[in-house]
PDB file of N, CA and C in Angstrom:
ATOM      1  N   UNK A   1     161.804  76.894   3.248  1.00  0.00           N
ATOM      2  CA  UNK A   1     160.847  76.532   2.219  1.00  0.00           C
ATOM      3  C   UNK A   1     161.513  76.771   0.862  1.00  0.00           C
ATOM      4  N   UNK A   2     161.255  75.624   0.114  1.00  0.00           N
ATOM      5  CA  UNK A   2     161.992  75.734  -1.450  1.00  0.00           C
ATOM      6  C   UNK A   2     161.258  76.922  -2.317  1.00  0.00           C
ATOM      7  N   UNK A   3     161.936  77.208  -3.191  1.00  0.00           N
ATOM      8  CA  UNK A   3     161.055  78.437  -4.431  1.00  0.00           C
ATOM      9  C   UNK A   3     160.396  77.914  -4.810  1.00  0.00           C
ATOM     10  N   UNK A   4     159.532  75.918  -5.134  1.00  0.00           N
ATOM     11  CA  UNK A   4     158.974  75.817  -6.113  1.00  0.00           C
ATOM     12  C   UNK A   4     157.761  75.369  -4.640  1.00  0.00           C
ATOM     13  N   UNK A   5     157.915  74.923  -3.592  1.00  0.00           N
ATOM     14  CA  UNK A   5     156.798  75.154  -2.612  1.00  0.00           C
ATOM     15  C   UNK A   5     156.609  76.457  -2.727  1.00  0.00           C
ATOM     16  N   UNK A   6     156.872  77.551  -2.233  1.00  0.00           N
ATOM     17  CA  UNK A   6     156.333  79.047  -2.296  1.00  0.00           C
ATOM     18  C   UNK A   6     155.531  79.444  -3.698  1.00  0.00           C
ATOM     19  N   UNK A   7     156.088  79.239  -4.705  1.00  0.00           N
ATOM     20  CA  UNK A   7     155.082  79.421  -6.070  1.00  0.00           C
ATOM     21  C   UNK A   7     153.952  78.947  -6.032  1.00  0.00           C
ATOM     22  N   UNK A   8     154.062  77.319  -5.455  1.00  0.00           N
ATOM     23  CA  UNK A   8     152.811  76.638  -5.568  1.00  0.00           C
ATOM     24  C   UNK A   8     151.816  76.798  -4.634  1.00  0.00           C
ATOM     25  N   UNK A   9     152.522  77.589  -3.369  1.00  0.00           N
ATOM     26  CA  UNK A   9     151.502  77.893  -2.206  1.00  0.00           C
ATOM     27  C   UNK A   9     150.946  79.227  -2.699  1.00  0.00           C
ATOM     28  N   UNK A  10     151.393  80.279  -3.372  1.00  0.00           N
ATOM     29  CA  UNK A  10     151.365  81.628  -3.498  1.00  0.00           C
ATOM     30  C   UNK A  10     149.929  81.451  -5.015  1.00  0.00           C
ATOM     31  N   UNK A  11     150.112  79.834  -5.708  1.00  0.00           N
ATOM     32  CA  UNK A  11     149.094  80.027  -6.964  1.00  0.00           C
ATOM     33  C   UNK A  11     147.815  79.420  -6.208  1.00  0.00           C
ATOM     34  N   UNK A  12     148.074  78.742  -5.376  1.00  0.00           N
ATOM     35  CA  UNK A  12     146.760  77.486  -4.886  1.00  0.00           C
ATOM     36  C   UNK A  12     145.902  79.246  -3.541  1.00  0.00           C
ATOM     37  N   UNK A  13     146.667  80.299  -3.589  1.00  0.00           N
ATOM     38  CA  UNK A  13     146.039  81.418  -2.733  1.00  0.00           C
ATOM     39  C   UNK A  13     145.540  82.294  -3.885  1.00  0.00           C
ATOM     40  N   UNK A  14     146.075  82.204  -4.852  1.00  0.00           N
ATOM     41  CA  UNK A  14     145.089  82.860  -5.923  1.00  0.00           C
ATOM     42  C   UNK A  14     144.138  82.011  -6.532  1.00  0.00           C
ATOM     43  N   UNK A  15     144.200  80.661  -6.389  1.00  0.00           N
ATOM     44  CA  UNK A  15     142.817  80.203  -6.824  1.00  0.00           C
ATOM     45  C   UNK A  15     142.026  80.150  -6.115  1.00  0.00           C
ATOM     46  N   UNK A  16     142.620  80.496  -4.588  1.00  0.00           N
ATOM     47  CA  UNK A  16     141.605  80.083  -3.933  1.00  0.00           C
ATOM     48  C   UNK A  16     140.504  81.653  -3.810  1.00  0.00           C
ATOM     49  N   UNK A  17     141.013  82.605  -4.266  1.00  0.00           N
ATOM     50  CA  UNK A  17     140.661  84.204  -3.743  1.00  0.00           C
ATOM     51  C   UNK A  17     139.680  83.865  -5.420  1.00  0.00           C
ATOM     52  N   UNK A  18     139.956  83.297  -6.356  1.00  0.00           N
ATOM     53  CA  UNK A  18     139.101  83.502  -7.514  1.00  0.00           C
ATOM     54  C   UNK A  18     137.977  82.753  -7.155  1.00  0.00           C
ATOM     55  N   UNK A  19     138.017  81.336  -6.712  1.00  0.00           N
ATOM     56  CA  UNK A  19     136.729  80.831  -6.324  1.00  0.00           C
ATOM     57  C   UNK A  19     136.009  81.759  -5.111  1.00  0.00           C
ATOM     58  N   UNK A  20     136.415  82.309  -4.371  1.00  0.00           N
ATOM     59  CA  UNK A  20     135.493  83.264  -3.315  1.00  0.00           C
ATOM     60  C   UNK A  20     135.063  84.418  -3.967  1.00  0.00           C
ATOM     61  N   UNK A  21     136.138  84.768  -5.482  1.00  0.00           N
ATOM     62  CA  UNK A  21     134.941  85.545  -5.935  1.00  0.00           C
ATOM     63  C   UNK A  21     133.833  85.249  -7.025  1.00  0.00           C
ATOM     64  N   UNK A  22     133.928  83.981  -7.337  1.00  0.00           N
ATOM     65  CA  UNK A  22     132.784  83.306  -8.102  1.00  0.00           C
ATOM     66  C   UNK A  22     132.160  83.149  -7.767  1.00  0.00           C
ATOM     67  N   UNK A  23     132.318  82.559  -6.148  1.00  0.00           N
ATOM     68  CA  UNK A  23     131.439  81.938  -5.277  1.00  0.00           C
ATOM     69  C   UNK A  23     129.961  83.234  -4.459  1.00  0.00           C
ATOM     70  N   UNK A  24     130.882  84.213  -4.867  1.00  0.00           N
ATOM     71  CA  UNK A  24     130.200  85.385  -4.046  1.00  0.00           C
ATOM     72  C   UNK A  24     128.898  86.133  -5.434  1.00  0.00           C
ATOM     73  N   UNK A  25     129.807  86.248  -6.615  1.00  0.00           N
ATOM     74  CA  UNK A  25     129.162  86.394  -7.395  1.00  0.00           C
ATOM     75  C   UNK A  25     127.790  85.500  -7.633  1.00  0.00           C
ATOM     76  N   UNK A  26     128.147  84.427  -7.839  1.00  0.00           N
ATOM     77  CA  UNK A  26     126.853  83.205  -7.857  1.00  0.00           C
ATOM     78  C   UNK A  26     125.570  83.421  -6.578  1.00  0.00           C
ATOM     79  N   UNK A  27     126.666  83.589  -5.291  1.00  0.00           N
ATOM     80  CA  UNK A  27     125.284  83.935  -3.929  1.00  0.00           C
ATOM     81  C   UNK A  27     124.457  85.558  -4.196  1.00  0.00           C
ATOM     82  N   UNK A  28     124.980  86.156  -4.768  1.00  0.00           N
ATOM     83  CA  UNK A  28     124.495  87.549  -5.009  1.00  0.00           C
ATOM     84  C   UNK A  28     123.348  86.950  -6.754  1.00  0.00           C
ATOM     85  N   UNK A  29     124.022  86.567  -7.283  1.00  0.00           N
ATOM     86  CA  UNK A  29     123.095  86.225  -8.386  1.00  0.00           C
ATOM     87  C   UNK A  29     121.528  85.869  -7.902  1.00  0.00           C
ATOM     88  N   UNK A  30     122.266  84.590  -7.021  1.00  0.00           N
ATOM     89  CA  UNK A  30     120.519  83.910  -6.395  1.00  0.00           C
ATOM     90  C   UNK A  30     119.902  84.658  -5.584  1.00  0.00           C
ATOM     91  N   UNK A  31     120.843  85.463  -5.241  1.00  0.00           N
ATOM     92  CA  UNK A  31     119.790  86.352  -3.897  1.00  0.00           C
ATOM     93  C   UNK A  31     118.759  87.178  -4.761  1.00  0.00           C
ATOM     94  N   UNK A  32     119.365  87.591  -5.622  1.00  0.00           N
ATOM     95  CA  UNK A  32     118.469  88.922  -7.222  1.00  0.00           C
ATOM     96  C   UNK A  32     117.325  87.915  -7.563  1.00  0.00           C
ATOM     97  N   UNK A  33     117.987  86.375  -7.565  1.00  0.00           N
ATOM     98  CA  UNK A  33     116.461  86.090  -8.255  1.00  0.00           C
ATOM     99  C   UNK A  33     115.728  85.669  -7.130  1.00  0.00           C
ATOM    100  N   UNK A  34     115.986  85.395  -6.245  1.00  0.00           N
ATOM    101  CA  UNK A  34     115.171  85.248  -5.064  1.00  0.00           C
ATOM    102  C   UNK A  34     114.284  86.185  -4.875  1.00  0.00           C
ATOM    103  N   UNK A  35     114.811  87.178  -4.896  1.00  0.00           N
ATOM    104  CA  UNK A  35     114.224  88.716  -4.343  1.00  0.00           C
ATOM    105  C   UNK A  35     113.086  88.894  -5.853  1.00  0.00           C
ATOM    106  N   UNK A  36     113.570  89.243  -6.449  1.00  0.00           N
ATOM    107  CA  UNK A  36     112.677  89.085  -8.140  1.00  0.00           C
ATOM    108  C   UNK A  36     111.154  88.265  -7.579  1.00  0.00           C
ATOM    109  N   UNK A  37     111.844  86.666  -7.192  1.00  0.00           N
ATOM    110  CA  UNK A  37     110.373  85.813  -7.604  1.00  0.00           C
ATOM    111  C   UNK A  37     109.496  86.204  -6.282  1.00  0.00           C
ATOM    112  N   UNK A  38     109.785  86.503  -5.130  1.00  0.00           N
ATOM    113  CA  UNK A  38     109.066  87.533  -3.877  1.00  0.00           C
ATOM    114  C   UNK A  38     108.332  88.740  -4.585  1.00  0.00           C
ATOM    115  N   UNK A  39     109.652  89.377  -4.779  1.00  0.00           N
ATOM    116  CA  UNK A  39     108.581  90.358  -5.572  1.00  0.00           C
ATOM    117  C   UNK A  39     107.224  90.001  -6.408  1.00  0.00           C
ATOM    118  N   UNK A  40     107.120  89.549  -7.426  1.00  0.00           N
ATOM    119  CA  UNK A  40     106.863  88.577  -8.445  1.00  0.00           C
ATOM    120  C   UNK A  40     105.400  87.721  -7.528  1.00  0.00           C
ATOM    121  N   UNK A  41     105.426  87.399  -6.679  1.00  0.00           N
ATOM    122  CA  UNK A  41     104.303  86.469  -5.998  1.00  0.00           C
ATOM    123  C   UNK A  41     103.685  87.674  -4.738  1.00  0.00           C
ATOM    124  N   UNK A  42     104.218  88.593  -4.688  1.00  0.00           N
ATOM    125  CA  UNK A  42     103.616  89.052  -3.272  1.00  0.00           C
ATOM    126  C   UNK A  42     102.964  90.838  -4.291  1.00  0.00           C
ATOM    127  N   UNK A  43     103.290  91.174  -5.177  1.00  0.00           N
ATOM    128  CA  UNK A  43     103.102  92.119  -6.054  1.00  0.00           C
ATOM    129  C   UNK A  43     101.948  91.734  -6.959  1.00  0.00           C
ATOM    130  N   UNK A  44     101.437  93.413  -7.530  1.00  0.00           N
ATOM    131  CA  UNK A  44     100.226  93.024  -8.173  1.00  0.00           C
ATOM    132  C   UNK A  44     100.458  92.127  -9.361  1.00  0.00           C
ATOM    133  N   UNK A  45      99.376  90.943  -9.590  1.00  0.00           N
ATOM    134  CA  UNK A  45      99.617  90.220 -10.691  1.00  0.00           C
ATOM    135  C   UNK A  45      99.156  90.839 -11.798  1.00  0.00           C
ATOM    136  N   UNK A  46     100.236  90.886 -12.914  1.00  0.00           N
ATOM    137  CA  UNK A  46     100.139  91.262 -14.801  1.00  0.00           C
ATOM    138  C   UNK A  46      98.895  90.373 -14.862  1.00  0.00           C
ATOM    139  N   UNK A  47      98.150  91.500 -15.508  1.00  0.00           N
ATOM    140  CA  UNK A  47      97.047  90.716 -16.766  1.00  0.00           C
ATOM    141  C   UNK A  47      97.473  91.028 -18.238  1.00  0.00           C
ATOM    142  N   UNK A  48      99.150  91.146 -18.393  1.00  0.00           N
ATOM    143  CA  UNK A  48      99.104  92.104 -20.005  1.00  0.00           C
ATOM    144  C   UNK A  48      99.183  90.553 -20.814  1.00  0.00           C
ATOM    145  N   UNK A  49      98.922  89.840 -20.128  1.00  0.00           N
ATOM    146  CA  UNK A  49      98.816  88.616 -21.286  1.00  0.00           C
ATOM    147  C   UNK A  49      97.463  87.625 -21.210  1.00  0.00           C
ATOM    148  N   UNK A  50      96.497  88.546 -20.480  1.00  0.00           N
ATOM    149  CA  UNK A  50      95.014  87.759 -20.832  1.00  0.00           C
ATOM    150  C   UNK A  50      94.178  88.238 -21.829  1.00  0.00           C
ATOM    151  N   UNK A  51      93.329  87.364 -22.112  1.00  0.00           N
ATOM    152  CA  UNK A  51      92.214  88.360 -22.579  1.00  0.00           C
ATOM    153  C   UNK A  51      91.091  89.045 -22.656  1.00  0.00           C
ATOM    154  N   UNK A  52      90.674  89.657 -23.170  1.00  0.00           N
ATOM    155  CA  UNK A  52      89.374  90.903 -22.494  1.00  0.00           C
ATOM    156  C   UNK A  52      88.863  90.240 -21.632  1.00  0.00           C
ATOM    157  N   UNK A  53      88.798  90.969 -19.962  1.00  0.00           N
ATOM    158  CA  UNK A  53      87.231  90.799 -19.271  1.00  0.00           C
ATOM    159  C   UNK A  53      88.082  89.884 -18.434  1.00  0.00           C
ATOM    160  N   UNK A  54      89.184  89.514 -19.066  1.00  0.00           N
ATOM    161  CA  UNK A  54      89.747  88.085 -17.830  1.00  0.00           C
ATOM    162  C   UNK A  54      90.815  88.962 -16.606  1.00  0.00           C
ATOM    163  N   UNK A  55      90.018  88.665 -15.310  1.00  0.00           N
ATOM    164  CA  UNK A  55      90.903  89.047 -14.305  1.00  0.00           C
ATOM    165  C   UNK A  55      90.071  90.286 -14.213  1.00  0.00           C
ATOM    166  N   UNK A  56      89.446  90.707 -14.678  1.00  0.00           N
ATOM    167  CA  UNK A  56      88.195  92.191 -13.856  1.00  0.00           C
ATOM    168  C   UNK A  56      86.990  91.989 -13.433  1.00  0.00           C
ATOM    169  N   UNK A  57      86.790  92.986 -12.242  1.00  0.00           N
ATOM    170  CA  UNK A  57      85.445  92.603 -11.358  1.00  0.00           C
ATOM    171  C   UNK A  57      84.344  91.745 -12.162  1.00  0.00           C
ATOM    172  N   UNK A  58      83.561  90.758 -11.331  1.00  0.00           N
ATOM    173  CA  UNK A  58      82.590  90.055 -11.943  1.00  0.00           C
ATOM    174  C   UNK A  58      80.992  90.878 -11.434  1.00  0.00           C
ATOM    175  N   UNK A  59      80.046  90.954 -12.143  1.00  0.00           N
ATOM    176  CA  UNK A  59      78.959  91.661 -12.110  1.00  0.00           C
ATOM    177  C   UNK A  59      78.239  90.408 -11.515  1.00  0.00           C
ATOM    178  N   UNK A  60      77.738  90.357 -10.522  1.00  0.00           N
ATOM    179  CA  UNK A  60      77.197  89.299 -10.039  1.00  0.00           C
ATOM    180  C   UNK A  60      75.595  88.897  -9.854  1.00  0.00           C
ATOM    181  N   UNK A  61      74.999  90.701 -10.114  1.00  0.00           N
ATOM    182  CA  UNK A  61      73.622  91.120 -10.239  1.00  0.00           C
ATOM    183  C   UNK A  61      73.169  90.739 -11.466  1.00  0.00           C
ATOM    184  N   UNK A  62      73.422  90.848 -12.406  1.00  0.00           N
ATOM    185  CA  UNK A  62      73.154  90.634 -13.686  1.00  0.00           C
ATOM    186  C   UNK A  62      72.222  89.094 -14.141  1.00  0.00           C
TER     187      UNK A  62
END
């Protein structure tokens, strides 16, 4: 094998080790927001952005 095949095999194995770690980074990213919007839908729902009276028991006797 020539020196300028070996360079070029030895750079195309470091790009390839940088995309597996982009690639890993990015699947771990989505998994966080995955996990987030679960959380997020199965957790108690925020009322810190309604207003008075909205989202608490209704008096139904009244």
């Amino acid at each position: 094998m020539d020196m300028m095949a070996m360079v070029s095999s030895m750079l195309a194995m470091q790009a390839g080790g940088l995309q597996s770690q982009i690639q890993t980074s990015i699947i771990k990213s989505n998994a966080d927001a995955e996990k987030f919007a679960v959380q997020t839908l199965l957790g108690q729902p925020s009322t810190a952005n309604l207003g008075t009276g909205v989202g608490s028991n209704l008096n139904v006797t009244a």
